[in-house]
C-alpha atoms as a PDB file:
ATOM      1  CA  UNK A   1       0.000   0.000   0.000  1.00  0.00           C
ATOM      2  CA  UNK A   2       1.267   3.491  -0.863  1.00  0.00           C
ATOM      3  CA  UNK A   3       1.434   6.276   1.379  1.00  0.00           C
ATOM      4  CA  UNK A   4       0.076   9.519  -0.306  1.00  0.00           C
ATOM      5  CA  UNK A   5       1.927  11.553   2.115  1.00  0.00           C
ATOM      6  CA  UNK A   6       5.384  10.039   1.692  1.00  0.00           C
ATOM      7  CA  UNK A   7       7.512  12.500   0.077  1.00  0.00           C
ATOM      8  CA  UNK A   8      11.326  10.235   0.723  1.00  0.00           C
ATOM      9  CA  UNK A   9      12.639   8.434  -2.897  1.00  0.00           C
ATOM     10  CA  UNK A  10      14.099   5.094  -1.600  1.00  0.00           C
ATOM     11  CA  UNK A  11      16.428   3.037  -3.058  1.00  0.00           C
ATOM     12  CA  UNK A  12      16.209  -1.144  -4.075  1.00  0.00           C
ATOM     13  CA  UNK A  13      18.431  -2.935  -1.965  1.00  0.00           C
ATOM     14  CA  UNK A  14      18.835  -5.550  -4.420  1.00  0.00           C
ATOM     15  CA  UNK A  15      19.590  -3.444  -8.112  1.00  0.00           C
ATOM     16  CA  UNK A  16      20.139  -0.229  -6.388  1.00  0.00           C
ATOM     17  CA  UNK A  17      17.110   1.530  -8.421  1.00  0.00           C
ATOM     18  CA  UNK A  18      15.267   4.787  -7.450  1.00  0.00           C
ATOM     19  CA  UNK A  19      11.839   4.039  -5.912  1.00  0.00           C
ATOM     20  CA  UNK A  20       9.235   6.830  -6.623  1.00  0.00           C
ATOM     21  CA  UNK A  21       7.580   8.451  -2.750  1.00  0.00           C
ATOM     22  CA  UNK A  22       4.837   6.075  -1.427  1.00  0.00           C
ATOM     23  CA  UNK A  23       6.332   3.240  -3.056  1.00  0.00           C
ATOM     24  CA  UNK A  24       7.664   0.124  -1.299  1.00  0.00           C
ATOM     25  CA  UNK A  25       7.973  -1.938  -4.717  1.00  0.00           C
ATOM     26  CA  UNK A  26      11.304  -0.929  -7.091  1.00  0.00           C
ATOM     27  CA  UNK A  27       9.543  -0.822 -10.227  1.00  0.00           C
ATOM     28  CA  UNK A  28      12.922  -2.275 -12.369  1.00  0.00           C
ATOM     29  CA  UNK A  29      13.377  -5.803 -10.720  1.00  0.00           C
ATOM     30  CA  UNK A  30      10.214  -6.054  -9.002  1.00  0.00           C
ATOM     31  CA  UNK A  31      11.584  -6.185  -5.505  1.00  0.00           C
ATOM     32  CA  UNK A  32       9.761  -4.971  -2.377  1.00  0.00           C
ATOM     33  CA  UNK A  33      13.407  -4.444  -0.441  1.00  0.00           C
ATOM     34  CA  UNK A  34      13.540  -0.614  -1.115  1.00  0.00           C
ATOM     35  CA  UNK A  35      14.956   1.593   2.130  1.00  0.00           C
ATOM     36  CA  UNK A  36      15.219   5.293   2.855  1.00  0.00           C
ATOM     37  CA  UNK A  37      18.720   6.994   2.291  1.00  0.00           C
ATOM     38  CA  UNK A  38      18.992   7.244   6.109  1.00  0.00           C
ATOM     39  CA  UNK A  39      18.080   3.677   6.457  1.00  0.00           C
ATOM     40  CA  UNK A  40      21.435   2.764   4.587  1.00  0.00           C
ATOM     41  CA  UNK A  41      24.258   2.726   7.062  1.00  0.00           C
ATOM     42  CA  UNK A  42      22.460   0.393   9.277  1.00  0.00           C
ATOM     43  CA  UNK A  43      22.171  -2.162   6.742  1.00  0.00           C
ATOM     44  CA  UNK A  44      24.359  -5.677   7.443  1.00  0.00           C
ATOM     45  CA  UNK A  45      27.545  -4.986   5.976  1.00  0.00           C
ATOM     46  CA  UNK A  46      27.016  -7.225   2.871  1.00  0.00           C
ATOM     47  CA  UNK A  47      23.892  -5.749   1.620  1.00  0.00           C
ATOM     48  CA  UNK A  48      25.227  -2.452   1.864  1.00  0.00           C
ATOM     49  CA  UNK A  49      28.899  -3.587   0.267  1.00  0.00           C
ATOM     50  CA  UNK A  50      25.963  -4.659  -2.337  1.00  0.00           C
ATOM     51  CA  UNK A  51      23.920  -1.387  -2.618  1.00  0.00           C
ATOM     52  CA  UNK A  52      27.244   0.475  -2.972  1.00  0.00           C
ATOM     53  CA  UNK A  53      28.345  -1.646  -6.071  1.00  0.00           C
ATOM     54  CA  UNK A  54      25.190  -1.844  -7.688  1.00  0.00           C
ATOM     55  CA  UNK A  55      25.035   2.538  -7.101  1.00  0.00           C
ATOM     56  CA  UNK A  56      28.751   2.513  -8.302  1.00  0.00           C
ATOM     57  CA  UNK A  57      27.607   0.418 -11.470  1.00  0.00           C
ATOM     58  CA  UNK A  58      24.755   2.518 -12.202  1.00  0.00           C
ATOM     59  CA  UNK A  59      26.549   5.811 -12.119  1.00  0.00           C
ATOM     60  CA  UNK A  60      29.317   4.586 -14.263  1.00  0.00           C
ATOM     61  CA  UNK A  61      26.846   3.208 -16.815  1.00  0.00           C
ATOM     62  CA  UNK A  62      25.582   6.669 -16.769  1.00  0.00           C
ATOM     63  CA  UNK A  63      28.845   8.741 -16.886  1.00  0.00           C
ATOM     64  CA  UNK A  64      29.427   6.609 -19.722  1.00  0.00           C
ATOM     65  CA  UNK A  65      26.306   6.969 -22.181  1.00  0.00           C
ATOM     66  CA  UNK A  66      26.961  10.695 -21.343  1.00  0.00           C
ATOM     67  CA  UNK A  67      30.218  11.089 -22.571  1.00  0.00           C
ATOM     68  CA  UNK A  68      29.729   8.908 -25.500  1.00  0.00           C
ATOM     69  CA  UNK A  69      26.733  10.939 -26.761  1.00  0.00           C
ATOM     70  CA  UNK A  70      29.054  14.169 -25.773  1.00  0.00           C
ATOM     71  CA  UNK A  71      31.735  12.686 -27.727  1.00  0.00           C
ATOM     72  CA  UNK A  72      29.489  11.771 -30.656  1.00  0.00           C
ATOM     73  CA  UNK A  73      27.755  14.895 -30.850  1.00  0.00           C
ATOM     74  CA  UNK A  74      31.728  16.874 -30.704  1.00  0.00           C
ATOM     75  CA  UNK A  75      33.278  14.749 -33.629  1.00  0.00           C
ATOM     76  CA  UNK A  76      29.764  15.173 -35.944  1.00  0.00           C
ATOM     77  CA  UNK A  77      30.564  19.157 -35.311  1.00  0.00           C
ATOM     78  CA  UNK A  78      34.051  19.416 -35.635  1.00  0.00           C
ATOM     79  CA  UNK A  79      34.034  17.061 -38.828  1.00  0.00           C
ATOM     80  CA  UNK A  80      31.519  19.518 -40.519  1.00  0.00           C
ATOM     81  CA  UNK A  81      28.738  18.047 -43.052  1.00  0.00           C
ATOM     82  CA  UNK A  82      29.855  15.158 -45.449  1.00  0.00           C
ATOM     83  CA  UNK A  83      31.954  15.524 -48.207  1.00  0.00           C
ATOM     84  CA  UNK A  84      31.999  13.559 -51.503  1.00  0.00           C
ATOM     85  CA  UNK A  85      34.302  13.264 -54.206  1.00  0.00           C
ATOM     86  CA  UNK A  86      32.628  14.705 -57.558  1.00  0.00           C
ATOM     87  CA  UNK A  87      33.329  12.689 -60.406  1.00  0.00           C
ATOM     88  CA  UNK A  88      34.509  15.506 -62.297  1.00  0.00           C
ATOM     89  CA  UNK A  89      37.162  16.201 -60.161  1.00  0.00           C
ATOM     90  CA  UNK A  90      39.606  13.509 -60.804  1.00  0.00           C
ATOM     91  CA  UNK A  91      43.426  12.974 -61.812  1.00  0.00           C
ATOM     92  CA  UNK A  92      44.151  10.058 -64.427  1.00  0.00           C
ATOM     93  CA  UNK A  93      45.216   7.651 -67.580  1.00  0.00           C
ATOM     94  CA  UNK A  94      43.383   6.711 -69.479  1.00  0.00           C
ATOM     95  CA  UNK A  95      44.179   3.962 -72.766  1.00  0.00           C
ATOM     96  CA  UNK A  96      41.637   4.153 -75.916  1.00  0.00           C
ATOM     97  CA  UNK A  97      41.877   2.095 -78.740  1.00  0.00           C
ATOM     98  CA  UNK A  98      41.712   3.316 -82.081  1.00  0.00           C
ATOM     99  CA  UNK A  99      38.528   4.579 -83.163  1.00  0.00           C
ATOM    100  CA  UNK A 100      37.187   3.962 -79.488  1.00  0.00           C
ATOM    101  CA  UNK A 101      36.750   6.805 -76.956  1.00  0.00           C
ATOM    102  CA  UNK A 102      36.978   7.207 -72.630  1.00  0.00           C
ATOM    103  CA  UNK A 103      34.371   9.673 -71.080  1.00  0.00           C
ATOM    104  CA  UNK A 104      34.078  11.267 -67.862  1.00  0.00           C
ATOM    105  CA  UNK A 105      30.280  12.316 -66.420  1.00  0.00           C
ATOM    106  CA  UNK A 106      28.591  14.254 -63.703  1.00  0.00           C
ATOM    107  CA  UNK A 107      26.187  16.676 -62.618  1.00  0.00           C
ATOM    108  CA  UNK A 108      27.057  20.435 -63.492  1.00  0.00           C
ATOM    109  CA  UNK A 109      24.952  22.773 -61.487  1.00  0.00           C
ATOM    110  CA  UNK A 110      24.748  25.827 -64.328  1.00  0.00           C
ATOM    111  CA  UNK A 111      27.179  28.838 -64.465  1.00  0.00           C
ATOM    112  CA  UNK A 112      29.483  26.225 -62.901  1.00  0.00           C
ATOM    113  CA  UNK A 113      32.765  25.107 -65.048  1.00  0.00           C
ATOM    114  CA  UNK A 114      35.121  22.299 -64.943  1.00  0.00           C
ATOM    115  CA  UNK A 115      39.182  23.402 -65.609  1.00  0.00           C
ATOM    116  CA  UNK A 116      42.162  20.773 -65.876  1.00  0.00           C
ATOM    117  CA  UNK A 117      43.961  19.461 -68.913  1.00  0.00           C
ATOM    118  CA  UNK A 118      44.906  16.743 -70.822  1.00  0.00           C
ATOM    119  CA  UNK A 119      48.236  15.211 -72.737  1.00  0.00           C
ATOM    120  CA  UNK A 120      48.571  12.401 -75.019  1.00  0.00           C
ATOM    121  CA  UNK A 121      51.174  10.200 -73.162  1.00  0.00           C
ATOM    122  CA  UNK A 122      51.940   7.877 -76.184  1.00  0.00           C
ATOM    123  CA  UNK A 123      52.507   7.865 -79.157  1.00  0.00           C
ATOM    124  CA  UNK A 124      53.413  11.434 -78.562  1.00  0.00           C
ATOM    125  CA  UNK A 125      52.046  13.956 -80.664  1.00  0.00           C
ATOM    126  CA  UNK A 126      49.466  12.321 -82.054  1.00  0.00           C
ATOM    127  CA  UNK A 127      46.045  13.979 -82.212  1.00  0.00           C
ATOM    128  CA  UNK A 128      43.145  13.625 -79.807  1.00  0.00           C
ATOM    129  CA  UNK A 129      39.539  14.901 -80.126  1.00  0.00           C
ATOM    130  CA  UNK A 130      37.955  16.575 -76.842  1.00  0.00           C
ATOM    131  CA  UNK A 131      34.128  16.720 -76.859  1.00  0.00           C
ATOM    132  CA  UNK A 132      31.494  17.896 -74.183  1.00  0.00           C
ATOM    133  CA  UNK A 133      27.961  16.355 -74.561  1.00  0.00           C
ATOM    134  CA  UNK A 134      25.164  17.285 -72.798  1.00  0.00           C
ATOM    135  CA  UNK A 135      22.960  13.863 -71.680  1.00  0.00           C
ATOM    136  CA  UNK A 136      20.920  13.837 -74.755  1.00  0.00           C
ATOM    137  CA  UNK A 137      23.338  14.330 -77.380  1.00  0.00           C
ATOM    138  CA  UNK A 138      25.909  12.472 -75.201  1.00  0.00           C
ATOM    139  CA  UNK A 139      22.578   9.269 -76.289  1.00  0.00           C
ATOM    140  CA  UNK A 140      23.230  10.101 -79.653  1.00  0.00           C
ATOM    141  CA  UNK A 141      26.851  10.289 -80.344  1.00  0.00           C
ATOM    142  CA  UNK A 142      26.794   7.036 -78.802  1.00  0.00           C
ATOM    143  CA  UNK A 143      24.732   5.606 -81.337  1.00  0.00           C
ATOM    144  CA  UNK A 144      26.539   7.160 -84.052  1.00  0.00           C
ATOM    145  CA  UNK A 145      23.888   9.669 -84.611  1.00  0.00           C
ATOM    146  CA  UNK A 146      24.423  13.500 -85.226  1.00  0.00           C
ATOM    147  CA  UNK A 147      25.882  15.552 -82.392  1.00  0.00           C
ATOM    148  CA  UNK A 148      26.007  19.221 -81.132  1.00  0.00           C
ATOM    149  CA  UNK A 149      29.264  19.527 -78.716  1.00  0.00           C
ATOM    150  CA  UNK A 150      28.638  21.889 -76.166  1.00  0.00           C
ATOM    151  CA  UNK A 151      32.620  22.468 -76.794  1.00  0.00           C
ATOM    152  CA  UNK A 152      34.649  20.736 -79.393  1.00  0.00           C
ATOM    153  CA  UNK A 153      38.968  20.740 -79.484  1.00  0.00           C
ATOM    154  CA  UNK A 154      39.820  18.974 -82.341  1.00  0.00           C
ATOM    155  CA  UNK A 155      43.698  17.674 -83.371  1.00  0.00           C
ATOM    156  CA  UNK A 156      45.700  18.996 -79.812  1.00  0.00           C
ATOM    157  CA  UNK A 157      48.021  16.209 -78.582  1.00  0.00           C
ATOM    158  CA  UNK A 158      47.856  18.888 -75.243  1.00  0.00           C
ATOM    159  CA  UNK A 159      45.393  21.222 -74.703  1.00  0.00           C
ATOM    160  CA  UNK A 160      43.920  23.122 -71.391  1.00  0.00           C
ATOM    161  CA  UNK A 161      40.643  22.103 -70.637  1.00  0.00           C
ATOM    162  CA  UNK A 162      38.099  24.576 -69.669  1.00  0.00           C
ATOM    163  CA  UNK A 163      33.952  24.158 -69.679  1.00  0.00           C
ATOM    164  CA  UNK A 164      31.228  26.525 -68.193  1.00  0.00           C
ATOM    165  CA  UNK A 165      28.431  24.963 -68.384  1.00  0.00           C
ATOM    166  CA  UNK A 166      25.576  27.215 -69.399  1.00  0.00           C
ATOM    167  CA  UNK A 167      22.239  24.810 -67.426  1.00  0.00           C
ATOM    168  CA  UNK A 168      22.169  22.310 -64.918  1.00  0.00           C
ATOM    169  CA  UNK A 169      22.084  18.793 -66.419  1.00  0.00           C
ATOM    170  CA  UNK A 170      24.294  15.339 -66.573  1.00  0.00           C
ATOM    171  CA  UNK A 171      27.774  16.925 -69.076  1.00  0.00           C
ATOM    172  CA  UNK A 172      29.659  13.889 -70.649  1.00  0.00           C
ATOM    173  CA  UNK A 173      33.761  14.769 -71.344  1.00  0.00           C
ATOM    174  CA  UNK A 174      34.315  12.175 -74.052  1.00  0.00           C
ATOM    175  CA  UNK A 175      38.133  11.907 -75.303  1.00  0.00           C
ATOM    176  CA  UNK A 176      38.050  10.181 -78.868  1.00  0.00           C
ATOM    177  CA  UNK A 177      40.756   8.536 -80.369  1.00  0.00           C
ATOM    178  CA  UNK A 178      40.382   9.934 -84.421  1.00  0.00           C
ATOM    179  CA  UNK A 179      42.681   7.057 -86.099  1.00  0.00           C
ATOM    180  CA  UNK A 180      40.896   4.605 -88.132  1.00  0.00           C
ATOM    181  CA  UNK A 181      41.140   1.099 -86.039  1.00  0.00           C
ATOM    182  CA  UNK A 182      43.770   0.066 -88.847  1.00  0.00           C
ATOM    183  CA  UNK A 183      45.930   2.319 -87.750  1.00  0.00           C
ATOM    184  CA  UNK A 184      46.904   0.635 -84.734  1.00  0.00           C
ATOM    185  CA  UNK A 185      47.571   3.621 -82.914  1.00  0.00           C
ATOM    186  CA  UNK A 186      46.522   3.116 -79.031  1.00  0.00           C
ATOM    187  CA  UNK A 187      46.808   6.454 -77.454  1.00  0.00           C
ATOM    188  CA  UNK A 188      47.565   6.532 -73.781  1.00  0.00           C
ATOM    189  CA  UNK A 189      45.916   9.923 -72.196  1.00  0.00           C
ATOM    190  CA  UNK A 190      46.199  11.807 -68.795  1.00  0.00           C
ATOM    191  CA  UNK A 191      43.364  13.797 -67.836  1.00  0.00           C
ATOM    192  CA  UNK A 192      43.531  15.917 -65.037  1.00  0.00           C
ATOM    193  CA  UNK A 193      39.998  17.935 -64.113  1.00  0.00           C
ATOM    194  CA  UNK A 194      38.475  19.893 -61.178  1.00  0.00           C
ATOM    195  CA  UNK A 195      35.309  21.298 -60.674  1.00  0.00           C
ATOM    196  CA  UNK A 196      34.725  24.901 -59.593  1.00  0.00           C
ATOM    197  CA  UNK A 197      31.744  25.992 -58.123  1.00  0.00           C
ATOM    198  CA  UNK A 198      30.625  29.744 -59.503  1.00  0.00           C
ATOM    199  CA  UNK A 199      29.164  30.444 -56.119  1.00  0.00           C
ATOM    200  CA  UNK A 200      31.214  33.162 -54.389  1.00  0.00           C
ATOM    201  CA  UNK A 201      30.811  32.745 -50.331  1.00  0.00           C
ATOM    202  CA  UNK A 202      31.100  36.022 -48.444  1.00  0.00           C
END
């Protein structure tokens, strides 16, 4: 029976737990052992050795979910927000066949650009023809259909690369080897890009 005019917390004698005023029944492990504070220090030695642990437990269990959410919470704000490599911004070399091509792809928010370069390795001096699609005509030079570069460098073995791109979308940088697949010519290619946001933080 509870007693409405009971105003002490208690604590279990057997798992140490707080028991609410008016209680006699520790509401965790179902015990009815629960004593006031004052009540403590003339417990038998063993049950209080007991109720000293099972406080010392309980605390540390605490003081450790604290500082591992404090510690959590710390490293999420000094790490900042995710980052993510963009697939535009890349460094290396690539081998096309003649006749065949390599592309590189990725979201361009507009006004945006992409800057870099790119060398033909080997056989040196050769030609190499730099082409920026957009996705749709990116579908068609695939199949060999008519094309409208958004930018077009034709013949450079070495050449800057620079491409603003004037509306969001999906931009395709396609490096084409031009020789006829008779040739034999295999072209090895670095490509270095980056992509530069037009966004000016102040």
């Amino acid at each position: 029976m509870t007693d409405p005019d009971d105003t002490t917390w208690r604590t279990c004698r057997f798992c140490a737990g707080t028991v609410a005023p008016g209680e006699t029944v520790c509401p965790r492990c179902g015990t009815g052992a629960a004593v006031r504070p004052e009540e403590i220090p003339r417990l038998p030695a063993r049950q209080r050795r007991h109720l000293r642990l099972s406080q010392g437990v309980r605390s540390l269990i605490v003081v450790g979910v604290a500082v591992g959410i404090a510690y959590a919470i710390l490293s999420a704000v000094l790490a900042g927000p995710p980052t993510f490599p963009d697939p535009l911004t890349t460094r290396g070399t690539y081998t096309i066949a003649p006749g065949s091509y390599t592309y590189l792809s990725g979201s361009i928010t507009g006004e945006d650009y992409i800057d870099g370069n790119y060398t033909v390795l080997s056989p040196v001096g050769t030609s190499l023809t730099f082409q920026v699609y957009n996705s749709s005509e990116f579908v068609a030079f695939v199949h060999g259909q008519p094309t409208v570069a958004q930018w077009n460098s034709t013949g450079a073995s070495s050449a800057p690369l620079v491409f603003a791109a004037p509306y969001t979308d999906t931009f395709y940088l396609v490096f084409e080897n031009p020789y006829l697949p008779s040739s034999g010519i295999v072209q090895t290619v670095y490509v270095a890009t980056n992509y530069q946001s037009n966004v000016v933080l102040g």
